[in-house]
N, C-alpha and C. Protein backbone atom coordinates (compact mmCIF):
# COMPACT_ATOMS: atom_id res chain seq x y z
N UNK A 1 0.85 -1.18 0.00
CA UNK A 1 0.00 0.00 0.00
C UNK A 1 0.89 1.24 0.00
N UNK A 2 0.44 2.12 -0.44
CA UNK A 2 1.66 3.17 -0.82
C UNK A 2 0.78 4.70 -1.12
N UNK A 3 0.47 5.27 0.10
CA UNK A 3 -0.04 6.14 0.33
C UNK A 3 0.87 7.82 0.02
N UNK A 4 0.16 8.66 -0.74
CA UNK A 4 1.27 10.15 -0.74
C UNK A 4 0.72 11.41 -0.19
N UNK A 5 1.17 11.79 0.66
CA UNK A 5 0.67 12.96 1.21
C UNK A 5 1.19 13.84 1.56
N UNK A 6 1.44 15.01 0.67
CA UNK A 6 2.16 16.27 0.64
C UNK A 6 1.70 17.02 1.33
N UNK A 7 3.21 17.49 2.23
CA UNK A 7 2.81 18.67 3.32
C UNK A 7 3.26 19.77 2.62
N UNK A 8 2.90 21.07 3.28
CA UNK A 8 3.37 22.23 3.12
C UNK A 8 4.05 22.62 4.40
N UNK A 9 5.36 23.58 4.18
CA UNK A 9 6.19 23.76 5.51
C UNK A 9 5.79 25.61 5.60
N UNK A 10 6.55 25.98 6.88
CA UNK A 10 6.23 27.52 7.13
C UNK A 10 7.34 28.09 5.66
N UNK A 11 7.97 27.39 5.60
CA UNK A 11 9.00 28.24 4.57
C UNK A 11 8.83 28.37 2.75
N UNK A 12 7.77 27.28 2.63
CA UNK A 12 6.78 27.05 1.40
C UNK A 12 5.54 28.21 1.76
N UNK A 13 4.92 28.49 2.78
CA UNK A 13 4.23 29.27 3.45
C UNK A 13 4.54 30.66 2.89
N UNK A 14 5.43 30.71 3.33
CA UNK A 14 6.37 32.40 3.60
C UNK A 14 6.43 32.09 1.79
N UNK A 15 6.84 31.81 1.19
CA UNK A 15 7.06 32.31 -0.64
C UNK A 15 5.59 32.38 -1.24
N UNK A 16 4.79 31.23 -0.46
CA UNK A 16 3.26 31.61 -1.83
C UNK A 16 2.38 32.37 -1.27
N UNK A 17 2.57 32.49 0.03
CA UNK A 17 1.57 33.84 0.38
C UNK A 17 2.63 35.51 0.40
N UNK A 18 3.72 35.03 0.49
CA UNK A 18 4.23 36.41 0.84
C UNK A 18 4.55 36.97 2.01
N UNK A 19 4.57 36.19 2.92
CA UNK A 19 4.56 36.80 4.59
C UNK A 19 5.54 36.29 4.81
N UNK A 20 5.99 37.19 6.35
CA UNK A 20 7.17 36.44 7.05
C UNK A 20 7.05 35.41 7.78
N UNK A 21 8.28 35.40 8.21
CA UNK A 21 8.50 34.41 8.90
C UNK A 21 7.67 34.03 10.24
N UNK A 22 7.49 34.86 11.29
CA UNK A 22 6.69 34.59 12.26
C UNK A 22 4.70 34.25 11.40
N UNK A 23 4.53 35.11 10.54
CA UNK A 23 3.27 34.82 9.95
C UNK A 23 2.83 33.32 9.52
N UNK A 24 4.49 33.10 8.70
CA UNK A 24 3.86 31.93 8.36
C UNK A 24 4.01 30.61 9.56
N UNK A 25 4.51 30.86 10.68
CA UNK A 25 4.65 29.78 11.70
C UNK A 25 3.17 29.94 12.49
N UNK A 26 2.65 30.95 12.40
CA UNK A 26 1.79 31.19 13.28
C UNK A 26 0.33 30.47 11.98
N UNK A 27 0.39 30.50 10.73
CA UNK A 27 -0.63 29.78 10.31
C UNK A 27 -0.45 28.31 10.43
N UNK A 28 1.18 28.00 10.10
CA UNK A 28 1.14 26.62 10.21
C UNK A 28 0.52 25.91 11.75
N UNK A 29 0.73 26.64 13.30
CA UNK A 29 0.45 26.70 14.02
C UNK A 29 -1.52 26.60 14.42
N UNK A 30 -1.64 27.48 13.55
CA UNK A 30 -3.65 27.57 13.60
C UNK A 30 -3.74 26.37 13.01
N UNK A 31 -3.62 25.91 11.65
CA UNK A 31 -3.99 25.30 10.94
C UNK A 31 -4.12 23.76 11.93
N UNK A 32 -3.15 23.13 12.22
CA UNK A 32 -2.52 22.19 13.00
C UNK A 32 -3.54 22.13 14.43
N UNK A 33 -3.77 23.60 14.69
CA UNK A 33 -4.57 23.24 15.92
C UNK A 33 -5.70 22.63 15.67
N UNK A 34 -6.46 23.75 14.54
CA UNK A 34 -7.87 22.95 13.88
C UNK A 34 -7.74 21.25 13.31
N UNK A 35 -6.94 21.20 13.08
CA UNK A 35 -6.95 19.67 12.71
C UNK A 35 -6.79 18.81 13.73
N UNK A 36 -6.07 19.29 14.81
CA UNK A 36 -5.93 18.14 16.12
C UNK A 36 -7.20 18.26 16.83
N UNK A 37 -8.26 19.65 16.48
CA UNK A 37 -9.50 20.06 17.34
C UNK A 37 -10.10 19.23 16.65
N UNK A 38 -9.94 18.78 15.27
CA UNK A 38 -11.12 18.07 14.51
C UNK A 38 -10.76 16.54 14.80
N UNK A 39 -10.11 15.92 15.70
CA UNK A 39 -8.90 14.52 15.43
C UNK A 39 -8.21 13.76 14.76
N UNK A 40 -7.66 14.77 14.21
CA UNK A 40 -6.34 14.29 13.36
C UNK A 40 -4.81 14.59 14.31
N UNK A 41 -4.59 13.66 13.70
CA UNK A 41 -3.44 13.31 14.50
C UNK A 41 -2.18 14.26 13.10
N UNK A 42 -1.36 14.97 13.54
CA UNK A 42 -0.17 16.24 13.20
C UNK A 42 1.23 15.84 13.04
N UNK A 43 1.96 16.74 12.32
CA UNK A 43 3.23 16.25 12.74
C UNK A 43 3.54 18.27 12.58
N UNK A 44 4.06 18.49 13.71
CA UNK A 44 4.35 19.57 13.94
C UNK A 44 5.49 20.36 13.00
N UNK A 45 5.05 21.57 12.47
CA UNK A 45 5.68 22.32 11.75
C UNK A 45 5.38 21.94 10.10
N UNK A 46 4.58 20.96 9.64
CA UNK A 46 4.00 21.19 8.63
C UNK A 46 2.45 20.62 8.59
N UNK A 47 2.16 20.98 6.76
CA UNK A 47 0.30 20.64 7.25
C UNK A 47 0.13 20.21 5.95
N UNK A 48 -0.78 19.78 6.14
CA UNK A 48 -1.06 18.46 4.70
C UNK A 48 -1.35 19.89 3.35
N UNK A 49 -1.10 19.54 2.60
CA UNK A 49 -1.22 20.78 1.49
C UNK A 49 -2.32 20.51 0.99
N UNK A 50 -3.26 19.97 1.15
CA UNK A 50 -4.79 19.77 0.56
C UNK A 50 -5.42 20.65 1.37
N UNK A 51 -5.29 20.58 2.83
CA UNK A 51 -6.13 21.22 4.01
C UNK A 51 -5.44 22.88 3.48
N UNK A 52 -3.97 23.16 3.38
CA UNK A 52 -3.92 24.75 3.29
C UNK A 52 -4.73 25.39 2.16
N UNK A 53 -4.38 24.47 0.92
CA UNK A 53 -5.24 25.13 -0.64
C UNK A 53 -6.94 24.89 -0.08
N UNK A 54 -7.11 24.34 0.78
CA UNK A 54 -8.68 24.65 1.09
C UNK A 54 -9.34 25.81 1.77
N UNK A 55 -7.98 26.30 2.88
CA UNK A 55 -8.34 27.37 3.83
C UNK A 55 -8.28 28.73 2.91
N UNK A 56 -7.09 28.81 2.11
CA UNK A 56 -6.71 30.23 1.50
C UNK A 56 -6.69 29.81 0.15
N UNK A 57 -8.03 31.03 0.22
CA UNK A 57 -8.46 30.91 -1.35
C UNK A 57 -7.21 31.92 -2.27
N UNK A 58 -7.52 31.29 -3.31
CA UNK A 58 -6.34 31.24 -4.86
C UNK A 58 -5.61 29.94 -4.12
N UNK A 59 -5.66 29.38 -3.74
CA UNK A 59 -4.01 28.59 -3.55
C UNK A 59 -4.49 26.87 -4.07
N UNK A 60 -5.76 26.95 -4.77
CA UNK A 60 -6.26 25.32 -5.19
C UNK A 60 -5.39 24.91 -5.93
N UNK A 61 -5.18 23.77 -5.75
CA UNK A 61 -4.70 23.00 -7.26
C UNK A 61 -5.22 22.87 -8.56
N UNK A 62 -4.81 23.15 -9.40
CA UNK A 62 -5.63 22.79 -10.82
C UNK A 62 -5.87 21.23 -11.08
């Protein structure tokens, strides 16, 4: 079985939105909370890149 699931990091963060550095730790930070509030289990300091292109609009995949 061979599962793929691309994260996004704060430093992928910081280039496609444009923010700094504390900005983008502090979304990776929200984001992560809502997902452990919803029970998902995290791995700290990044976030699945399906869940970010869902929160902030322009950022979908084609």
């Amino acid at each position: 079985m061979q599962v793929k699931v691309s994260y996004i990091t704060a430093n992928d963060i910081m280039e496609v939105l444009g923010v700094g550095r504390s900005k983008a730790y502090g979304i990776v930070r929200e984001l992560n909370q809502e997902l452990e509030e919803s029970g998902y289990n995290v791995i700290r300091g990044k976030v699945p890149i399906r869940y970010f292109q869902k929160k902030f609009y322009g950022c979908e995949s084609e």
